[in-house]
PDB file of N, CA and C in Angstrom:
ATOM      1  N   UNK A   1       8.790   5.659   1.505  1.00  0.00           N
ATOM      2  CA  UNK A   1       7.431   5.982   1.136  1.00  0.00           C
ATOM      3  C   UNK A   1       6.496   4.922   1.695  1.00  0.00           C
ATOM      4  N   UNK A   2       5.144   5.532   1.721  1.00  0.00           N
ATOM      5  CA  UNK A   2       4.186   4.665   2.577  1.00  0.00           C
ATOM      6  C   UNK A   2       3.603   3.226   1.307  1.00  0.00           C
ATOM      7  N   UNK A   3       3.151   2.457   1.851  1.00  0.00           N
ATOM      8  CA  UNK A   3       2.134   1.590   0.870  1.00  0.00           C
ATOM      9  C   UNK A   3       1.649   2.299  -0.360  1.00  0.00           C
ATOM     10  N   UNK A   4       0.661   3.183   0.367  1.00  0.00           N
ATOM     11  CA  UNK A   4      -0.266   4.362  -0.472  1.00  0.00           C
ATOM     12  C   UNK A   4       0.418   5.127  -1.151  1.00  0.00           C
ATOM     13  N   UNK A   5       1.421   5.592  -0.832  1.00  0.00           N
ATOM     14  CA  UNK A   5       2.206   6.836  -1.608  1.00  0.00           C
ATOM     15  C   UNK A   5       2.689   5.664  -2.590  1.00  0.00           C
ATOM     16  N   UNK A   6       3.833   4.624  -2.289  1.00  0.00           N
ATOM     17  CA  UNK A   6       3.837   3.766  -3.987  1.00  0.00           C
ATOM     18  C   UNK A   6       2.893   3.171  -4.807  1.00  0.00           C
ATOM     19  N   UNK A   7       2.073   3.406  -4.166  1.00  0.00           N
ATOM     20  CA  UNK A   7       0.698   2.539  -5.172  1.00  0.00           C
ATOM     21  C   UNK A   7       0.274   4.107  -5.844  1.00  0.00           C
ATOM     22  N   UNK A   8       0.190   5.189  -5.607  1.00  0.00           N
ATOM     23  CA  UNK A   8      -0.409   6.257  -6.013  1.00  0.00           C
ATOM     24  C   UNK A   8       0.548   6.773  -7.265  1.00  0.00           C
ATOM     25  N   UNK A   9       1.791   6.046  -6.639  1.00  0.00           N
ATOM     26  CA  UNK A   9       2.990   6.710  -7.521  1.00  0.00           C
ATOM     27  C   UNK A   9       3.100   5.807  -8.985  1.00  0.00           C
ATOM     28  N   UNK A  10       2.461   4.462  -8.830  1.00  0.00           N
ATOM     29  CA  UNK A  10       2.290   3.016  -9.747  1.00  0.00           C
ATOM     30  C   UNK A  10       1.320   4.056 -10.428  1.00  0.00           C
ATOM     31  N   UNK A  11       0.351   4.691  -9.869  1.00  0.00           N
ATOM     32  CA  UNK A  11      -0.861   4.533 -10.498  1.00  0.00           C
ATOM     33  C   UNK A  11      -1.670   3.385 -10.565  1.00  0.00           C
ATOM     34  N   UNK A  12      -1.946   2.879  -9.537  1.00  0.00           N
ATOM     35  CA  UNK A  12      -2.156   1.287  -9.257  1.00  0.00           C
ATOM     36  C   UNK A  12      -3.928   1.621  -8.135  1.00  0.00           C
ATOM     37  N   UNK A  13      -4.817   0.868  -8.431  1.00  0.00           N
ATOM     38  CA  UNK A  13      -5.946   0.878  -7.460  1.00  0.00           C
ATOM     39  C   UNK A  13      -5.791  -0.339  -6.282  1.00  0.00           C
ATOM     40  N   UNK A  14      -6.500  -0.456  -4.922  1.00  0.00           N
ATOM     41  CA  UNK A  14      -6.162  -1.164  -4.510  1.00  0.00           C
ATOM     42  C   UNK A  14      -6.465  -2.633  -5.237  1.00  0.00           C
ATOM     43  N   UNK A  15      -7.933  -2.475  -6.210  1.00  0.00           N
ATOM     44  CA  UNK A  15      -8.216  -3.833  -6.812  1.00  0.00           C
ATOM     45  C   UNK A  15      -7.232  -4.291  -7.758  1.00  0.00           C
ATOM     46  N   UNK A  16      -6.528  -3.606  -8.547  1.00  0.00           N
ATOM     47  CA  UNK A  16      -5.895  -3.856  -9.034  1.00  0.00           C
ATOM     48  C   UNK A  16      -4.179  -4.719  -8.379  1.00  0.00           C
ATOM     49  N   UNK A  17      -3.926  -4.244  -7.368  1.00  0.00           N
ATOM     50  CA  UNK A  17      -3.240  -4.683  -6.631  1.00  0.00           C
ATOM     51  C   UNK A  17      -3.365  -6.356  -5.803  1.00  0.00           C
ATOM     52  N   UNK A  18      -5.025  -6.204  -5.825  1.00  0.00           N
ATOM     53  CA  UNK A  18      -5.722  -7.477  -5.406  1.00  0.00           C
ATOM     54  C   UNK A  18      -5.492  -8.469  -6.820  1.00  0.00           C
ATOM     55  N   UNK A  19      -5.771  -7.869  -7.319  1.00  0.00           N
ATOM     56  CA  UNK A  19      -5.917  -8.815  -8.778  1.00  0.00           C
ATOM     57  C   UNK A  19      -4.643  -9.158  -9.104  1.00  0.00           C
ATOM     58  N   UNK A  20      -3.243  -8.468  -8.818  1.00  0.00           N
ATOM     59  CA  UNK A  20      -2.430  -8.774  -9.268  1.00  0.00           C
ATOM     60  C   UNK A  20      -1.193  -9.585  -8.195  1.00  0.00           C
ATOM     61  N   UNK A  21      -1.783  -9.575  -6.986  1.00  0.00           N
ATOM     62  CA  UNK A  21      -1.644 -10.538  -5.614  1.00  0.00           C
ATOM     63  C   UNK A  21      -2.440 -11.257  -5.123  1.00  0.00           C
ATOM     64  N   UNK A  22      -3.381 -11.638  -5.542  1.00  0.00           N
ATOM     65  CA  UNK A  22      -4.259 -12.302  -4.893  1.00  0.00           C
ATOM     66  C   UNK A  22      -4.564 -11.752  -2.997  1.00  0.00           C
ATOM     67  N   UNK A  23      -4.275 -10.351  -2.717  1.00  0.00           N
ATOM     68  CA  UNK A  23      -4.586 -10.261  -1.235  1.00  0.00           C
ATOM     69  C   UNK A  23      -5.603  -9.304  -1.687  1.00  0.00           C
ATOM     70  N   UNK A  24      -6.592  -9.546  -0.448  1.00  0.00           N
ATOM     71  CA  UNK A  24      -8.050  -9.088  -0.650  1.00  0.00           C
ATOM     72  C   UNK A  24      -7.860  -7.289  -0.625  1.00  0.00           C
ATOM     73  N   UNK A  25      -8.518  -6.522  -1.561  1.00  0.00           N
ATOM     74  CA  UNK A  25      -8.628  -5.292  -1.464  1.00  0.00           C
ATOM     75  C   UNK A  25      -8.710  -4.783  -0.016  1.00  0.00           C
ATOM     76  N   UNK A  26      -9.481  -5.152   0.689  1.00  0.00           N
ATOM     77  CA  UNK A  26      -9.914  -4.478   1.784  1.00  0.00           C
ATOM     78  C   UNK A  26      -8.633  -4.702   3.236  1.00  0.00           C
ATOM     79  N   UNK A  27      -8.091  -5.796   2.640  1.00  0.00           N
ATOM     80  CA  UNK A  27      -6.166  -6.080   3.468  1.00  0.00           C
ATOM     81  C   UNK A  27      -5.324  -4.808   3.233  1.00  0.00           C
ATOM     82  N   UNK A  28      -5.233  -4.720   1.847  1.00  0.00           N
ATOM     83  CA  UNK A  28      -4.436  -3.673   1.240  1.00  0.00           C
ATOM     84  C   UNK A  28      -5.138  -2.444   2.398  1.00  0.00           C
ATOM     85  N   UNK A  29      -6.519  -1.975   2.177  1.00  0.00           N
ATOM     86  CA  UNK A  29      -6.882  -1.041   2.505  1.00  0.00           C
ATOM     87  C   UNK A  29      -6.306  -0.731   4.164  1.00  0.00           C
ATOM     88  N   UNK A  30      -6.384  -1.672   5.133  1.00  0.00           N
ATOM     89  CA  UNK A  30      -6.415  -1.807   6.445  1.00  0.00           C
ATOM     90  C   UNK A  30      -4.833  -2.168   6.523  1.00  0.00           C
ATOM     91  N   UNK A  31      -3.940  -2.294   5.505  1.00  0.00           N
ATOM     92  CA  UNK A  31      -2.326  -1.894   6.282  1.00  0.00           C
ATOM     93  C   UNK A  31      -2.262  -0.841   5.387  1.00  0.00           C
ATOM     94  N   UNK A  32      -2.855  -0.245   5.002  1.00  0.00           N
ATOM     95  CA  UNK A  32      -2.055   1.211   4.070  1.00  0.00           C
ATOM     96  C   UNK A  32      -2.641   2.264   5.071  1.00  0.00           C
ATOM     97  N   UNK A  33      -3.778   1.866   5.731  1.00  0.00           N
ATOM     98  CA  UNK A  33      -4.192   3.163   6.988  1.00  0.00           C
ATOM     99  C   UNK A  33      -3.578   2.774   8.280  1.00  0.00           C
ATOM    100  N   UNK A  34      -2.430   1.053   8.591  1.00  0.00           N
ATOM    101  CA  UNK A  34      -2.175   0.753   9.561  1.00  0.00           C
ATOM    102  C   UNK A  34      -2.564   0.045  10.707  1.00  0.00           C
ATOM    103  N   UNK A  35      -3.910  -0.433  10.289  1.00  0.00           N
ATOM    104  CA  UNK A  35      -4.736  -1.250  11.391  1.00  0.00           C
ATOM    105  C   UNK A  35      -4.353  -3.026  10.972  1.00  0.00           C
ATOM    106  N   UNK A  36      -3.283  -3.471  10.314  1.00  0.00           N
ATOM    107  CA  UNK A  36      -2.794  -5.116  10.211  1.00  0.00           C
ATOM    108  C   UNK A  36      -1.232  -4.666   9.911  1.00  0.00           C
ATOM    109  N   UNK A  37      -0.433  -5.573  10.024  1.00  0.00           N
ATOM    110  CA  UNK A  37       0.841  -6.060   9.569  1.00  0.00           C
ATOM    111  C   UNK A  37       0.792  -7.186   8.677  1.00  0.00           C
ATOM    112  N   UNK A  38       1.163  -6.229   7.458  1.00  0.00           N
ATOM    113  CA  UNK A  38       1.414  -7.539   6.315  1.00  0.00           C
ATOM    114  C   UNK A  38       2.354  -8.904   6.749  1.00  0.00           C
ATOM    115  N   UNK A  39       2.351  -9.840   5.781  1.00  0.00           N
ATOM    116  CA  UNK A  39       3.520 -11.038   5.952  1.00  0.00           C
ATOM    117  C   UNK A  39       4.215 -10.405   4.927  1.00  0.00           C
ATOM    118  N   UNK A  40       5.142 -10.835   5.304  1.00  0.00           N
ATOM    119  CA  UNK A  40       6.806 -11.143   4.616  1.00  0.00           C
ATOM    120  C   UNK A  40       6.080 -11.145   2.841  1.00  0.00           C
ATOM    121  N   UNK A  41       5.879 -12.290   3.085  1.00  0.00           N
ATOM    122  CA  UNK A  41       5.446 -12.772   1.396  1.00  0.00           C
ATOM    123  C   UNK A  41       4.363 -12.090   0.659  1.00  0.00           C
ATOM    124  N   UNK A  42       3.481 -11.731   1.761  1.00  0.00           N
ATOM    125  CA  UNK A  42       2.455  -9.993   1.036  1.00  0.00           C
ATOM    126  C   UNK A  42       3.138  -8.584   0.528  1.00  0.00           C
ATOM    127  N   UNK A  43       3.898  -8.365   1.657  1.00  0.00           N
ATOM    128  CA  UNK A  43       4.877  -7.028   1.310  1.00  0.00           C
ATOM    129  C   UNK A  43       5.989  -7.507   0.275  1.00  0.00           C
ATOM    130  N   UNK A  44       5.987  -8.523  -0.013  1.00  0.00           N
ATOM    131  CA  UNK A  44       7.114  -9.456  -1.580  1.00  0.00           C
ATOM    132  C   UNK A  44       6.052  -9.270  -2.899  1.00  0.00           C
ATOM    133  N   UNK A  45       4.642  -9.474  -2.508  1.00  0.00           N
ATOM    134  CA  UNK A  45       4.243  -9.191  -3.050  1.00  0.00           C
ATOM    135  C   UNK A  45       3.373  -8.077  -3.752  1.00  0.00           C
ATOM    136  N   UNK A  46       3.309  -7.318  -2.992  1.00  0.00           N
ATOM    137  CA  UNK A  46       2.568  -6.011  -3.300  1.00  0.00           C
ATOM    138  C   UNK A  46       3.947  -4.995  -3.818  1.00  0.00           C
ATOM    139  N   UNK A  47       4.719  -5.093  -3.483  1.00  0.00           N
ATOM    140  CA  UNK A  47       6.498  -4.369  -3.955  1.00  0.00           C
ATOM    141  C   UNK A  47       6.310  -4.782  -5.058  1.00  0.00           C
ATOM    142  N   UNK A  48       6.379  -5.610  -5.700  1.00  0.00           N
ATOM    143  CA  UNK A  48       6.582  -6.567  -6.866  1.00  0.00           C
ATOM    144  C   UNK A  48       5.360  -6.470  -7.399  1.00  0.00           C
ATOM    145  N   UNK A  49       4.736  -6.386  -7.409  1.00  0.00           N
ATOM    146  CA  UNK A  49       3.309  -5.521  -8.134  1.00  0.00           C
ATOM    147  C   UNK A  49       2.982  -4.354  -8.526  1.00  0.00           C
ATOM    148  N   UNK A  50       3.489  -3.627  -7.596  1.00  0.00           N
ATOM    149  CA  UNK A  50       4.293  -1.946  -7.833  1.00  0.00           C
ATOM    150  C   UNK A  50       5.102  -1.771  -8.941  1.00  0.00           C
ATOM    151  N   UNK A  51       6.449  -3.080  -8.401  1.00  0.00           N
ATOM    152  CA  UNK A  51       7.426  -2.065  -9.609  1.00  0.00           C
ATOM    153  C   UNK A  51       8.804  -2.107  -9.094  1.00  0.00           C
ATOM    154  N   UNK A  52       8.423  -2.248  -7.506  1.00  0.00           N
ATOM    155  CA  UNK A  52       9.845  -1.741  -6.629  1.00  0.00           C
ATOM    156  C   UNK A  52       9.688  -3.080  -5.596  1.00  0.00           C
ATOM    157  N   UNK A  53      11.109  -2.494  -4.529  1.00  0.00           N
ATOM    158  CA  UNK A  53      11.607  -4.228  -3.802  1.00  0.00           C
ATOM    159  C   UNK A  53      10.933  -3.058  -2.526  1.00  0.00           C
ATOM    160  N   UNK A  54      10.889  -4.361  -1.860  1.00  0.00           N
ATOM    161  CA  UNK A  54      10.079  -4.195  -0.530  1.00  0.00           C
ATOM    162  C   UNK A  54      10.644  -3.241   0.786  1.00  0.00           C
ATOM    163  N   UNK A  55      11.928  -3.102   0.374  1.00  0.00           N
ATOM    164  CA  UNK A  55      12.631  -2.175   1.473  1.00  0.00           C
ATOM    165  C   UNK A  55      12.438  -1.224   0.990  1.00  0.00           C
ATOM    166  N   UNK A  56      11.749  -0.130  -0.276  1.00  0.00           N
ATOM    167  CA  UNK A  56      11.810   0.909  -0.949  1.00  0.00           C
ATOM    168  C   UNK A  56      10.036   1.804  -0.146  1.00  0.00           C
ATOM    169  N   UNK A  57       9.533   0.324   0.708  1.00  0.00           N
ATOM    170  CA  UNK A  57       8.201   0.702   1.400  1.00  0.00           C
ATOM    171  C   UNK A  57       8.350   0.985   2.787  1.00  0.00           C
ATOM    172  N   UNK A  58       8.312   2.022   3.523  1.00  0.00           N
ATOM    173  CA  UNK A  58       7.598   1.629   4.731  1.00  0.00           C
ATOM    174  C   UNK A  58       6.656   1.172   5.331  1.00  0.00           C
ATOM    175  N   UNK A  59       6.821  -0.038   5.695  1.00  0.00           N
ATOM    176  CA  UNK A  59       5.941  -0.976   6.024  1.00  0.00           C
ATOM    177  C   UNK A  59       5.197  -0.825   7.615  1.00  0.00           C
ATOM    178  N   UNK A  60       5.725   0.120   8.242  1.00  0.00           N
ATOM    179  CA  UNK A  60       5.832   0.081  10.112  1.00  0.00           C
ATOM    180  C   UNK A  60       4.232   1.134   9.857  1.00  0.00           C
ATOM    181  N   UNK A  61       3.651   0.803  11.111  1.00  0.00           N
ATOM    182  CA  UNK A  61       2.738   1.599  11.291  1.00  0.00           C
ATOM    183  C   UNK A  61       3.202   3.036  11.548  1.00  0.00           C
ATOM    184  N   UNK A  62       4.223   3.224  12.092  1.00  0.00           N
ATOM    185  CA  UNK A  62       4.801   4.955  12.190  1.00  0.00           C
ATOM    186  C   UNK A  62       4.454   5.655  10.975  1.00  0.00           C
ATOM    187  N   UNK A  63       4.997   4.947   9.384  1.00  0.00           N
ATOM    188  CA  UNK A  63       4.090   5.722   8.432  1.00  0.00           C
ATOM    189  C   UNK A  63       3.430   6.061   8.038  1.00  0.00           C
ATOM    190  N   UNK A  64       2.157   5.657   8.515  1.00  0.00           N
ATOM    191  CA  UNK A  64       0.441   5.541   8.747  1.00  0.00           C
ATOM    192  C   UNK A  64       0.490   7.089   9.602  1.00  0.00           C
ATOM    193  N   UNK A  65       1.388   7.046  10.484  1.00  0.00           N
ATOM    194  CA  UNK A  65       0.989   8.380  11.824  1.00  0.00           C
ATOM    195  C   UNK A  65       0.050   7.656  12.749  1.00  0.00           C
ATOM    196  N   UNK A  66      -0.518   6.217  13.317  1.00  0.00           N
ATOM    197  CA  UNK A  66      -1.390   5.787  13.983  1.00  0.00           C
ATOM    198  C   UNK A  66      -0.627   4.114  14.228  1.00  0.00           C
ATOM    199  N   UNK A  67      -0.968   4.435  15.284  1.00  0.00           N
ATOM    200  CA  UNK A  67      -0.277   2.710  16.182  1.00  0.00           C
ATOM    201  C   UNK A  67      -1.448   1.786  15.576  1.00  0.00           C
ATOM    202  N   UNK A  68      -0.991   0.523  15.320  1.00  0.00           N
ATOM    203  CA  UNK A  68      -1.414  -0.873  14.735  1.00  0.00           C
ATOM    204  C   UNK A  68      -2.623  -1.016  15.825  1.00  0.00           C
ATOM    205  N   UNK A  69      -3.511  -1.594  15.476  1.00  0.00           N
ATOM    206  CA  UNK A  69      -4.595  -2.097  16.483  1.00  0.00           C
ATOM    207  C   UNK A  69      -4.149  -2.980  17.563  1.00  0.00           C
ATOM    208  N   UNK A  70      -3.375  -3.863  16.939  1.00  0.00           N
ATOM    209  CA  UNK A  70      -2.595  -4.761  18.128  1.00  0.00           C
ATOM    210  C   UNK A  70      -2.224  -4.547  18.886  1.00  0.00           C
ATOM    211  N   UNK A  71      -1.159  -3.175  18.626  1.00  0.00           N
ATOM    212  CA  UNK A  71      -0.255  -2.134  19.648  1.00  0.00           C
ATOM    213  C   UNK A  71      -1.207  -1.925  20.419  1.00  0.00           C
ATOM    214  N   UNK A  72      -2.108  -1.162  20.034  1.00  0.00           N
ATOM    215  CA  UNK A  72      -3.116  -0.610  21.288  1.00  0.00           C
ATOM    216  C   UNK A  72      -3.633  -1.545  22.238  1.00  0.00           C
ATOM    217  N   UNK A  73      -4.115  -2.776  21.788  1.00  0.00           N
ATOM    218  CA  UNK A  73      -4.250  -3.774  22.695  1.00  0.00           C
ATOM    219  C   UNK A  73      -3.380  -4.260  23.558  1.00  0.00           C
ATOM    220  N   UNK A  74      -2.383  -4.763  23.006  1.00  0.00           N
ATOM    221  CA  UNK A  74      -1.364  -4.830  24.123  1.00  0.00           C
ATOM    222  C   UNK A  74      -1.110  -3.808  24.860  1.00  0.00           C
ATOM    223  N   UNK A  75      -0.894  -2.482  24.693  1.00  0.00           N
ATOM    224  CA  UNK A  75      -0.642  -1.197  25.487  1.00  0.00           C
ATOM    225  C   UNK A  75      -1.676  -1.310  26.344  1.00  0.00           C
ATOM    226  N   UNK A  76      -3.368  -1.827  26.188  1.00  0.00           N
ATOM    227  CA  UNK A  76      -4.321  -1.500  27.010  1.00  0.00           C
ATOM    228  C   UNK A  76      -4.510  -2.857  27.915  1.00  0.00           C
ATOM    229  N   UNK A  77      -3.912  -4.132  27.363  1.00  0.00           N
ATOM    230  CA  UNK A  77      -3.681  -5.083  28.196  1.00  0.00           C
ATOM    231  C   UNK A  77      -2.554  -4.772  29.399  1.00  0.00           C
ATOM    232  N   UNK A  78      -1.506  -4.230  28.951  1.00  0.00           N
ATOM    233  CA  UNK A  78      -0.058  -3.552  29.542  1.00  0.00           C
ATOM    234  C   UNK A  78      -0.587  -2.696  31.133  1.00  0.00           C
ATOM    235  N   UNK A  79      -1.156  -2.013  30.819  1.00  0.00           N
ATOM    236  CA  UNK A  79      -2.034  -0.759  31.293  1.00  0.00           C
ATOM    237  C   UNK A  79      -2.616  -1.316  32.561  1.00  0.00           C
ATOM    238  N   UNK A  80      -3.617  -2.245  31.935  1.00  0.00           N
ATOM    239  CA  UNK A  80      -4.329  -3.333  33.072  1.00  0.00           C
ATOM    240  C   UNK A  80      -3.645  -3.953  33.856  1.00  0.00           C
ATOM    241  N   UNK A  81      -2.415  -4.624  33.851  1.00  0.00           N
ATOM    242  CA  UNK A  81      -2.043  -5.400  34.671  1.00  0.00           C
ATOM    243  C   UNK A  81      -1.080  -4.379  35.888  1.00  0.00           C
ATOM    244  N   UNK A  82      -0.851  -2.697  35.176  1.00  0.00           N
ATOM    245  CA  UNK A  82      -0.502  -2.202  36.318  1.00  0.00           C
ATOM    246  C   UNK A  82      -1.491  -1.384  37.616  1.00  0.00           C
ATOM    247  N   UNK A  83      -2.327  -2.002  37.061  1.00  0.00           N
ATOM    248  CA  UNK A  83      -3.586  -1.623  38.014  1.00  0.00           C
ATOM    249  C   UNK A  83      -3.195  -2.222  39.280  1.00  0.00           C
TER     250      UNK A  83
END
């Protein structure tokens, strides 16, 4: 399941999630649509704020359905140099 789908399943808001990790609402917001990669110790902690362990999340942007912002950059840096 995605970020969003266990937090929906907690019944959990993202502030609440903030409040109960100290990571800023608007973090939560921007890896649950896929545009950041959490740390290690964020996804320890947002699991554990939920309810559940961190392998029970898909964490990869594939679950989003949309490549990471990074990805795209590098793909469009990638791109460039075969010019």
């Amino acid at each position: 399941m995605t970020l969003r789908e266990a937090r929906f399943k907690a019944r959990k808001t993202q502030y609440d999630l903030m409040a109960a990790t100290g990571i800023a609402a608007p973090r939560i917001s921007l890896a649950e649509r896929g545009f950041v990669r959490l740390k290690r110790h964020e996804r320890e902690a947002l699991a554990s704020a939920l309810g559940i362990k961190p392998e029970e999340i898909s964490w990869t942007a594939e679950a989003t359905g949309r490549p990471l912002e990074s990805d795209r950059v590098t793909a469009n840096c990638e791109l460039g140099k075969q010019d």
